[in-house]
Protein backbone atom coordinates (compact mmCIF):
# COMPACT_ATOMS: atom_id res chain seq x y z
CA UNK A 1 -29.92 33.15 -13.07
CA UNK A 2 -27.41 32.28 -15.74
CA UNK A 3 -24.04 30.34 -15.22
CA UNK A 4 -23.26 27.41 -12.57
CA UNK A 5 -25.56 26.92 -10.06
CA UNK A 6 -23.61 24.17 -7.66
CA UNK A 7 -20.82 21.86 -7.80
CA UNK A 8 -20.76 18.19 -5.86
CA UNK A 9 -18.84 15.97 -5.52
CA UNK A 10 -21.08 12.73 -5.01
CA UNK A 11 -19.40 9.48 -2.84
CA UNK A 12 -19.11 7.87 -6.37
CA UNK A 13 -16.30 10.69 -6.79
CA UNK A 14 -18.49 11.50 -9.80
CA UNK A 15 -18.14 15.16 -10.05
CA UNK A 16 -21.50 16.73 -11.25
CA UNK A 17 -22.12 20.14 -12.38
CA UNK A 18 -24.86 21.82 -12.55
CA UNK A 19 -25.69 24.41 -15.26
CA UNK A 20 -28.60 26.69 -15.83
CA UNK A 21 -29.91 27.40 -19.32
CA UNK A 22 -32.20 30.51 -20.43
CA UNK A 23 -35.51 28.34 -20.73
CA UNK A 24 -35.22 27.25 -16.74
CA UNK A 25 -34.72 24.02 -17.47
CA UNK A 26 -30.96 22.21 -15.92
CA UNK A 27 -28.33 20.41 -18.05
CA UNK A 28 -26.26 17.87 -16.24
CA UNK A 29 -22.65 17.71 -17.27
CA UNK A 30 -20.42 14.28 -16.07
CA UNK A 31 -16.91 15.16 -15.86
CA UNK A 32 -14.17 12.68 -14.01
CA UNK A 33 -12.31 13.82 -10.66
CA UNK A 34 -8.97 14.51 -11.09
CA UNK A 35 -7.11 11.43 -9.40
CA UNK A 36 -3.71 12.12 -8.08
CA UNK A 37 -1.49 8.87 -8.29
CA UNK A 38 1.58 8.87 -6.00
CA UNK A 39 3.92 7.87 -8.58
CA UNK A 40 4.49 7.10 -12.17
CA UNK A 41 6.08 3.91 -11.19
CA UNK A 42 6.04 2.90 -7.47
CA UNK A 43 4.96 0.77 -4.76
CA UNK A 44 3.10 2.22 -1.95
CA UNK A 45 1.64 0.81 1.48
CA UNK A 46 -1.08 2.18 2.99
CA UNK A 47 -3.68 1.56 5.83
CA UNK A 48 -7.33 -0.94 4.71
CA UNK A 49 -9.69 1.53 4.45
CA UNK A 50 -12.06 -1.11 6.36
CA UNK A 51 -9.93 -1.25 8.76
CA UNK A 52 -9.47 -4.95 8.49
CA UNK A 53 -7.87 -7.57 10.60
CA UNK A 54 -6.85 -11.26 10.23
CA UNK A 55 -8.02 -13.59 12.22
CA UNK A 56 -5.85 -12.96 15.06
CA UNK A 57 -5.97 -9.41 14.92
CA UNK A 58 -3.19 -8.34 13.20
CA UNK A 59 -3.82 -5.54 10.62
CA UNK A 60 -4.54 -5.58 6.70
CA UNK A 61 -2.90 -2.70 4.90
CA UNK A 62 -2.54 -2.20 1.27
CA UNK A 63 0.81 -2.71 -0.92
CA UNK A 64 -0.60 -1.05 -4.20
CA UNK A 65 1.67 -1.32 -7.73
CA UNK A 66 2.06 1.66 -10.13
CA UNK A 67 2.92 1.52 -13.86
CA UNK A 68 2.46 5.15 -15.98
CA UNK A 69 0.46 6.79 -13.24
CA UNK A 70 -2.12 3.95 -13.10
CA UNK A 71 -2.71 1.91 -10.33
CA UNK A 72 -2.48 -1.71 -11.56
CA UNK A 73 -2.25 -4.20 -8.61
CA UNK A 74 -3.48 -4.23 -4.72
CA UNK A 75 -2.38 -6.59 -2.67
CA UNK A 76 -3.55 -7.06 1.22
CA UNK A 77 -0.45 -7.08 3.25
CA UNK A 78 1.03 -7.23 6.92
CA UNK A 79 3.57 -5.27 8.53
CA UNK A 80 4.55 -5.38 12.50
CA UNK A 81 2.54 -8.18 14.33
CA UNK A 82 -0.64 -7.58 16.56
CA UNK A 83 0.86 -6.47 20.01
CA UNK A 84 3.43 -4.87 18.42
CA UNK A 85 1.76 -2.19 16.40
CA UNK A 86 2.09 1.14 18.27
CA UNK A 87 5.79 0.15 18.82
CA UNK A 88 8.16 2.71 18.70
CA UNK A 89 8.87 1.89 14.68
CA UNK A 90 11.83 3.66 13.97
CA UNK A 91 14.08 1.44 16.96
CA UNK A 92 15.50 -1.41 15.60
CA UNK A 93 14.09 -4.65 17.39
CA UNK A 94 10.88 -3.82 18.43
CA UNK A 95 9.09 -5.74 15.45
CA UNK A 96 6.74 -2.61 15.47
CA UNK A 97 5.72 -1.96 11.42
CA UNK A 98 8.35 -0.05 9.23
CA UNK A 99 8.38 3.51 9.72
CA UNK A 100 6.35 5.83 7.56
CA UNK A 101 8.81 7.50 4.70
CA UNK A 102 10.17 6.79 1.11
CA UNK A 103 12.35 3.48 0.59
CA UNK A 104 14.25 2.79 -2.39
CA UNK A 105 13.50 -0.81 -4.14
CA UNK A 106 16.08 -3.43 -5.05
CA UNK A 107 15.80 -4.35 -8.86
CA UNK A 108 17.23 -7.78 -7.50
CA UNK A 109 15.29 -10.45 -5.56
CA UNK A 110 16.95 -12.80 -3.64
CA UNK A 111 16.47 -15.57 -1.57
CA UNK A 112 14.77 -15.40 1.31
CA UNK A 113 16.81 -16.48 4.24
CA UNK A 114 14.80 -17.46 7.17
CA UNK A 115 11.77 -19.44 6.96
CA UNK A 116 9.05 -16.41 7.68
CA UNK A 117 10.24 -14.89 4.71
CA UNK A 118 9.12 -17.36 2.49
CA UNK A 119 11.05 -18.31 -0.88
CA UNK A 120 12.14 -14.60 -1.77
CA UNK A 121 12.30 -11.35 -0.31
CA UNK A 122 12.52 -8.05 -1.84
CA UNK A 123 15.21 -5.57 0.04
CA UNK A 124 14.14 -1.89 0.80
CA UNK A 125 16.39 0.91 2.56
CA UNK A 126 15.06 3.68 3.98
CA UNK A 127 15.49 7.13 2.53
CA UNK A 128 15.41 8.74 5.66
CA UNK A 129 17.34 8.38 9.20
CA UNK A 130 16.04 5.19 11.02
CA UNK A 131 17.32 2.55 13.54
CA UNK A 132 15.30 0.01 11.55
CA UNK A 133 17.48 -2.33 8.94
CA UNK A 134 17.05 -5.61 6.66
CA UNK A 135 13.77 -4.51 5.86
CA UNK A 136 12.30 -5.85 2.42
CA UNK A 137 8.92 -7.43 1.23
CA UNK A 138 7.84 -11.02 1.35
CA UNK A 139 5.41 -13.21 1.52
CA UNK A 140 4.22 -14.38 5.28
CA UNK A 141 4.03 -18.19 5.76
CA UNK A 142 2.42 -18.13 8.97
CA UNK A 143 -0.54 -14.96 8.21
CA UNK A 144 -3.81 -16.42 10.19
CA UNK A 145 -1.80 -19.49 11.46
CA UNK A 146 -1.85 -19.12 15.79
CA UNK A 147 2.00 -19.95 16.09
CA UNK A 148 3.36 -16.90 17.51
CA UNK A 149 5.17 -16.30 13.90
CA UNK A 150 1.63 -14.52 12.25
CA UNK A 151 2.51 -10.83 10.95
CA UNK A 152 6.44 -10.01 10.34
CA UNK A 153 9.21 -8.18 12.58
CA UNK A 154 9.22 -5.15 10.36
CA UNK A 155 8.65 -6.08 6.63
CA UNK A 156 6.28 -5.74 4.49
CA UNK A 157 4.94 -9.27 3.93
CA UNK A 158 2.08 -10.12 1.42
CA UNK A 159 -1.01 -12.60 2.67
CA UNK A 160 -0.38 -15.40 -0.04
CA UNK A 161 1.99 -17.07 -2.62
CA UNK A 162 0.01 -15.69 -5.71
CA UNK A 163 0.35 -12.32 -4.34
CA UNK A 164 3.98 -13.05 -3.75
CA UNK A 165 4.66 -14.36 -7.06
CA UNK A 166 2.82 -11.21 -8.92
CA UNK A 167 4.70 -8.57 -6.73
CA UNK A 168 7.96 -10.20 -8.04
CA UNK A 169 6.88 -10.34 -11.34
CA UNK A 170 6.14 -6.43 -11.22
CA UNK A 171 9.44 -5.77 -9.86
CA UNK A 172 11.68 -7.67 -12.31
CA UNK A 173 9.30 -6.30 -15.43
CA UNK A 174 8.82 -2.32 -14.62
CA UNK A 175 11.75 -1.71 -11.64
CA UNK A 176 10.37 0.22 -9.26
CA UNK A 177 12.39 2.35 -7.64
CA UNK A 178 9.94 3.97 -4.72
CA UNK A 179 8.61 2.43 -1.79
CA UNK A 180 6.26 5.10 -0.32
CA UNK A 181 5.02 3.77 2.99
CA UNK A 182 2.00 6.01 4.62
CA UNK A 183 0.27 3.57 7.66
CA UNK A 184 -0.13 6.17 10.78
């Protein structure tokens, strides 16, 4: 039989294809999946695949950095705290993550202004209709430390200074407009 015999798609998302030839004998050609980034230039959060916690439970997610369609940082990050994660997140006060949705980006940093949001934060406004307000991303001084403070009311806070310091450094060199948050 003459023409493609099967197509899979192996967990390596290497996508095989296998062709017959007249003499019975296979030829195996490689091609790359298609990859679908969510943005040219962007920020998006997104659940650990793993599923990870911190030591005190609170969840890992992902804040991943686009530049021309390619994926160029991943940082682990915290939103909400613990007990306060299937919290009605579009009420203001409930500390419950930041709603799913698209968020514009500040092009300017500025100082953070309360100790648990570290030396800078990063404002984001929701592109959608939400109670939730003075959202932004920023590092977490208190991620893994047991003083009621681990995790953030809202934000998007990364798990470390160096983290901090290159999510800044992305923001002030390629301005990212888009905040695409995608966590339930």
């Amino acid at each position: 039989m003459k023409g493609a015999i099967a197509n899979f798609l192996l967990p390596s998302l290497l996508l095989i294809t296998l062709v017959s030839c007249s003499n019975s004998n296979l030829a195996i050609k490689k091609t790359a999946p298609t990859v679908k980034y969510p943005c040219q230039n962007c920020l998006l959060l997104i659940r650990d695949r793993q599923n990870r916690t911190n030591y005190l439970g609170n969840p890992i997610y992902k804040l991943e950095a686009y530049q021309d369609n390619q994926k160029i940082y991943s940082f682990d990050a915290v939103t909400g705290r613990k007990n306060t994660q299937n919290r009605n997140r579009n009420r203001s006060g409930t500390e419950a993550p930041l709603p799913d949705g698209k968020y514009l980006i500040s092009s300017k940093i500025v100082p953070g202004l309360l100790a648990e949001t570290g030396e800078t934060f990063i404002p984001i406004y929701p592109e959608f209709a939400t109670g939730r307000t003075d959202l932004g991303i920023h590092y977490d001084p208190s991620f893994n430390q047991n003083n009621g403070e681990d995790g953030t009311a809202g934000c998007i806070a990364l798990t470390n200074q160096s983290d901090r310091d290159l999510i800044n450094q992305f923001v002030i060199k390629y301005k990212p407009k888009e905040l695409i948050v995608n966590i339930q």
